[in-house]
C-alpha atoms as a PDB file:
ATOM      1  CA  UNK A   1      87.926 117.846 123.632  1.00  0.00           C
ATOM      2  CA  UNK A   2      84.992 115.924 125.296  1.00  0.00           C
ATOM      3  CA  UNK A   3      83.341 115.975 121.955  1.00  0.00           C
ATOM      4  CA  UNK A   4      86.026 113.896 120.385  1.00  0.00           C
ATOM      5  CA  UNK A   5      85.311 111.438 123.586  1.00  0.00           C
ATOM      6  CA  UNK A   6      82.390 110.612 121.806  1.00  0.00           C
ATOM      7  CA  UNK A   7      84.147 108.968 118.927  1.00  0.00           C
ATOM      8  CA  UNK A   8      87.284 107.341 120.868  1.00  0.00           C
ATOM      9  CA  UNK A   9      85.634 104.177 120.463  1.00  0.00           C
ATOM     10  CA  UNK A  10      86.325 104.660 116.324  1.00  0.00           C
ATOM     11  CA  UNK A  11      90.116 104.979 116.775  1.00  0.00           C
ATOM     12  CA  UNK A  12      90.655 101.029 116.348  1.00  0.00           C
ATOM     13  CA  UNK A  13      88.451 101.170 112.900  1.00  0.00           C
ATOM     14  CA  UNK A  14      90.249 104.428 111.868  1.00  0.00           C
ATOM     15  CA  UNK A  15      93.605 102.271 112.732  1.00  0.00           C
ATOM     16  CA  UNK A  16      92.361  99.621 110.754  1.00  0.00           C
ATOM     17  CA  UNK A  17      91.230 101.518 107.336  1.00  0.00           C
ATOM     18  CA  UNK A  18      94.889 103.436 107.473  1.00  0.00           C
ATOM     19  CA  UNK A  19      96.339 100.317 107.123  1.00  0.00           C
ATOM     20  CA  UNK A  20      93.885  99.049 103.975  1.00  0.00           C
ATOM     21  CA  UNK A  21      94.607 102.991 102.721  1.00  0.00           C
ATOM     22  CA  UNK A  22      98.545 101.907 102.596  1.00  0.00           C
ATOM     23  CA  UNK A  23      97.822  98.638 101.015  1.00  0.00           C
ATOM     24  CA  UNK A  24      95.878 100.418  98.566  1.00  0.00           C
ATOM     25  CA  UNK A  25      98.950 103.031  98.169  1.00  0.00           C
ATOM     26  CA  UNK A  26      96.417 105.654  99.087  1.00  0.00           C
ATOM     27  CA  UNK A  27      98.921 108.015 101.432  1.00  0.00           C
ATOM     28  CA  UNK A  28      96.579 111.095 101.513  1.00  0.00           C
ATOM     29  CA  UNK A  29      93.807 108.674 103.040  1.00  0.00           C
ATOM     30  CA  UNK A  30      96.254 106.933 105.173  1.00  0.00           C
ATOM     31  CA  UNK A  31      97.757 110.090 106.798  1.00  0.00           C
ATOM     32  CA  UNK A  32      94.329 111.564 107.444  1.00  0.00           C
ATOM     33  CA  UNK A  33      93.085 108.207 108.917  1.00  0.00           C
ATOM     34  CA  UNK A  34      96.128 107.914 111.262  1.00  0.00           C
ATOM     35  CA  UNK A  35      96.270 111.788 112.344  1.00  0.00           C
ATOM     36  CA  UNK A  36      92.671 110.849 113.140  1.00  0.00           C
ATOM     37  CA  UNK A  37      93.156 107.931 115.326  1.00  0.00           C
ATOM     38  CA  UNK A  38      96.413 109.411 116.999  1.00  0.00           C
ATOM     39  CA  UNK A  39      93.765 112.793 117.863  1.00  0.00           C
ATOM     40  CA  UNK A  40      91.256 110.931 119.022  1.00  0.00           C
ATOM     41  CA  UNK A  41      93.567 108.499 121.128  1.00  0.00           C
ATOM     42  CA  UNK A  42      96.894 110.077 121.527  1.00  0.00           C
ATOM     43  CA  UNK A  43      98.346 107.229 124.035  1.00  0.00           C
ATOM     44  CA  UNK A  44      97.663 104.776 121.101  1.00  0.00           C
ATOM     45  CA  UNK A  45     101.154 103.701 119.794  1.00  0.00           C
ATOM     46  CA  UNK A  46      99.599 102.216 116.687  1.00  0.00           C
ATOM     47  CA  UNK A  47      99.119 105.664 114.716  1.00  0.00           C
ATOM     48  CA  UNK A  48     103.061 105.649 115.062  1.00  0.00           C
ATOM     49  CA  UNK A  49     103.194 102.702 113.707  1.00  0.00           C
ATOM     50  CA  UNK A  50     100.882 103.409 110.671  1.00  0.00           C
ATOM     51  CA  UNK A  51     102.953 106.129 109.813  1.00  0.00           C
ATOM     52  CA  UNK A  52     106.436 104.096 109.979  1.00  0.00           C
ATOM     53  CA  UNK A  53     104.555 101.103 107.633  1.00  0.00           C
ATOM     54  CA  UNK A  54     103.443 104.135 105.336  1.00  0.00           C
ATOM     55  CA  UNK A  55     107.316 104.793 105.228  1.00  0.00           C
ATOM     56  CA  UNK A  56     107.993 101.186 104.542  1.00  0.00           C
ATOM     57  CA  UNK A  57     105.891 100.989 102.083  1.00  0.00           C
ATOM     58  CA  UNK A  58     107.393 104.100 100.639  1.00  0.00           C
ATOM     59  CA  UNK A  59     110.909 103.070 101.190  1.00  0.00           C
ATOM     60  CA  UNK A  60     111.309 105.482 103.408  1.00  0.00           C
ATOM     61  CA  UNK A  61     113.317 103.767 105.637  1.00  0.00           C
ATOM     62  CA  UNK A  62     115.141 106.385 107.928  1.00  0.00           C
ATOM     63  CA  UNK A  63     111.484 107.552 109.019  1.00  0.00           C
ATOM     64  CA  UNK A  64     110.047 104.194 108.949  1.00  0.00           C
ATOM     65  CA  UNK A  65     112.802 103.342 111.923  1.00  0.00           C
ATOM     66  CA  UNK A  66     112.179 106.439 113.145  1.00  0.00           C
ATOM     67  CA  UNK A  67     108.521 105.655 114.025  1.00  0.00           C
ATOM     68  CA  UNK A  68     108.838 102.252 114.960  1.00  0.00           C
ATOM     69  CA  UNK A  69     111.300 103.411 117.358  1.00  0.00           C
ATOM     70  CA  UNK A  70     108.989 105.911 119.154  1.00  0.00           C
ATOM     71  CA  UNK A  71     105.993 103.255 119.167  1.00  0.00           C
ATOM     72  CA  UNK A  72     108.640 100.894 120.839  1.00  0.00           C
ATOM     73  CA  UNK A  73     109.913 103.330 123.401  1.00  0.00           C
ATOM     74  CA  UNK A  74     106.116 103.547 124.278  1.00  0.00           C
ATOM     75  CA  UNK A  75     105.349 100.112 124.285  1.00  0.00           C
ATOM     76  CA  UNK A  76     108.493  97.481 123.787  1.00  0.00           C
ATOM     77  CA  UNK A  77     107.455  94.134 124.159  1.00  0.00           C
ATOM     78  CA  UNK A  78     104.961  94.875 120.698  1.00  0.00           C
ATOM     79  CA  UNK A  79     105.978  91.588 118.448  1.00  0.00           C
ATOM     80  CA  UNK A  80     104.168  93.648 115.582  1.00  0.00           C
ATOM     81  CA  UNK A  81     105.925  96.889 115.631  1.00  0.00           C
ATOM     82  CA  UNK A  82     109.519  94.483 116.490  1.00  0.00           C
ATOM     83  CA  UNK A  83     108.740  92.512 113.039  1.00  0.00           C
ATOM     84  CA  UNK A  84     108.437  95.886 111.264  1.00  0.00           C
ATOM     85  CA  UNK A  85     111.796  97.847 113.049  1.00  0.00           C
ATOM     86  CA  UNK A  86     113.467  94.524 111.916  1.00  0.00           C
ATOM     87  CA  UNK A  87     112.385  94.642 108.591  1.00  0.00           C
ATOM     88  CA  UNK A  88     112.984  98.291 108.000  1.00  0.00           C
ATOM     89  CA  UNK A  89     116.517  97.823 109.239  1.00  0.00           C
ATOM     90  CA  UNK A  90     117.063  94.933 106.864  1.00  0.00           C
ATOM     91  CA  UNK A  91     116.623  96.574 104.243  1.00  0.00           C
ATOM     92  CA  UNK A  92     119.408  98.971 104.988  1.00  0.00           C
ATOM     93  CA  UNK A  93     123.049  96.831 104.225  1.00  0.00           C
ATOM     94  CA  UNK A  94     124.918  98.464 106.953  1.00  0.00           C
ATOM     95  CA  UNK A  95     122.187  97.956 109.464  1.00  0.00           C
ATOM     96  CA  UNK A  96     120.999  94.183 107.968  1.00  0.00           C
ATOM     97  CA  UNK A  97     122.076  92.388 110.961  1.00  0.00           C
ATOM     98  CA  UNK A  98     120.719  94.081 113.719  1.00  0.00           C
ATOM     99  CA  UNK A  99     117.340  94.051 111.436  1.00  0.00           C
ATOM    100  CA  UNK A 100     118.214  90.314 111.230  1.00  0.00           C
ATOM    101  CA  UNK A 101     118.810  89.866 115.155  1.00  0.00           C
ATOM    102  CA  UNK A 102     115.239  91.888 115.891  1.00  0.00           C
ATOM    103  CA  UNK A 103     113.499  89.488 113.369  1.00  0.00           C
ATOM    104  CA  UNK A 104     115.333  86.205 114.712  1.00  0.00           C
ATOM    105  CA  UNK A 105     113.918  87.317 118.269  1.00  0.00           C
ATOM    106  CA  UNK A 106     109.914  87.432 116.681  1.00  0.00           C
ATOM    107  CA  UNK A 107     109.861  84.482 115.223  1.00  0.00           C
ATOM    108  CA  UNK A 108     110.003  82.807 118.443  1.00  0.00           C
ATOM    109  CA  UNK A 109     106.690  84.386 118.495  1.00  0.00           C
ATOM    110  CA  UNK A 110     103.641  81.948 119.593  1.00  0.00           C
ATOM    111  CA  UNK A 111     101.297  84.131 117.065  1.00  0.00           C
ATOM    112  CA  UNK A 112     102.087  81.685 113.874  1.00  0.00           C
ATOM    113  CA  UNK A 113     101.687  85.015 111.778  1.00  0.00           C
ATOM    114  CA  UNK A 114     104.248  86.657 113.214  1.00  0.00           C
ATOM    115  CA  UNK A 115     106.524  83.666 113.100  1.00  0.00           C
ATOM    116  CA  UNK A 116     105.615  83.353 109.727  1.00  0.00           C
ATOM    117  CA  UNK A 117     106.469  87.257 109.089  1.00  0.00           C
ATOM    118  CA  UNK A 118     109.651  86.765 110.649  1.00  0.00           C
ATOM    119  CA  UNK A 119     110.966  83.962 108.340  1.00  0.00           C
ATOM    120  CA  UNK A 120     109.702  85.754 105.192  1.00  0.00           C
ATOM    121  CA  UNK A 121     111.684  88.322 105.933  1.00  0.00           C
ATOM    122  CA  UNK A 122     115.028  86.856 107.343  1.00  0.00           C
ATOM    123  CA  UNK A 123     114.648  85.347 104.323  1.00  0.00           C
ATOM    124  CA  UNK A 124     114.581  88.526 102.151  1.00  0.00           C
ATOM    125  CA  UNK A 125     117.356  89.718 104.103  1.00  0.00           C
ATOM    126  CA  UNK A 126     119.507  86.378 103.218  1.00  0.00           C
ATOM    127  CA  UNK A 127     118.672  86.441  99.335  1.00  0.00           C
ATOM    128  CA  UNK A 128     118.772  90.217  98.382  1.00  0.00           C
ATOM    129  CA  UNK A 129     120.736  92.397 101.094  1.00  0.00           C
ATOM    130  CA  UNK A 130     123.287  90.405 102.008  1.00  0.00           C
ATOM    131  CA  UNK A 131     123.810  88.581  99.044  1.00  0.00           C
ATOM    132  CA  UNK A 132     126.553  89.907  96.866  1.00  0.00           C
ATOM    133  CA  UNK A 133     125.969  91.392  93.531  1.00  0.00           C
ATOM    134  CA  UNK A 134     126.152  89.505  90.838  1.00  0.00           C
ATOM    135  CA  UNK A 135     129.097  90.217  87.615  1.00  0.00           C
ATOM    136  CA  UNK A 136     126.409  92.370  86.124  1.00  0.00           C
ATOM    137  CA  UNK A 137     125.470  94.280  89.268  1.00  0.00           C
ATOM    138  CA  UNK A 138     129.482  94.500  90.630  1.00  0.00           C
ATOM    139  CA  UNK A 139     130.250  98.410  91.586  1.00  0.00           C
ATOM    140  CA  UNK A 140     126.684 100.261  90.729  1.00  0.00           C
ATOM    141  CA  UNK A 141     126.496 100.385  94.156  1.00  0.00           C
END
């Protein structure tokens, strides 16, 4: 273990290219790059929330809450992984407002990206969960 010591200083870059490895839809990458970071810094909440965006960006939201959970039971005042647990439960219709509620609390944010996160997505949330189906769309779901 005092060999990875060595390299703890990496886990913020590791962090960092998981996150361009999602953008980039690269999971395999991702995974390895957050498995990395969360071995060489296990105390580190943000390899839990890699993971949860890699289930966002999957769709995956039951383990996408599931993550962001954890990470927030770790550390609960983080506006970043709050933005995130409210977006992943807005984009489930029985859980939209709660998403809604988590997301109305960030964007009283001072970071202006995070304010700005937290509109986009109420937003969403407004437009294409809770709005009803239109004549074309009524019971397909």
């Amino acid at each position: 273990m005092s060999q990875l010591n060595q390299f703890k200083e990496d886990c913020i870059l590791l962090l960092e290219a998981g996150f361009i490895a999602v953008n980039q839809a690269d999971e395999d990458a991702a995974t390895k790059l957050f498995k990395s970071a969360e071995l060489l810094d296990p105390k580190n909440t943000l390899a839990k929330v890699g993971f949860g965006y890699l289930h966002l960006h999957k769709l995956e939201l039951k383990q996408a809450i599931m993550k962001f959970k954890e990470a927030l039971d770790i550390e609960p005042e983080n506006e970043l992984t709050q933005s995130l647990m409210g977006i992943a439960l807005g984009m489930v219709p029985t859980m939209a407002n709660k998403g809604e509620a988590i997301l109305e609390q960030t964007a009283k944010s001072k970071d202006p990206m995070m304010k700005k996160l937290s509109h986009t997505a109420i937003d969403f949330i407004h437009r294409f969960i809770k709005k009803p189906p239109g004549p074309a769309g009524k019971g397909r779901l």
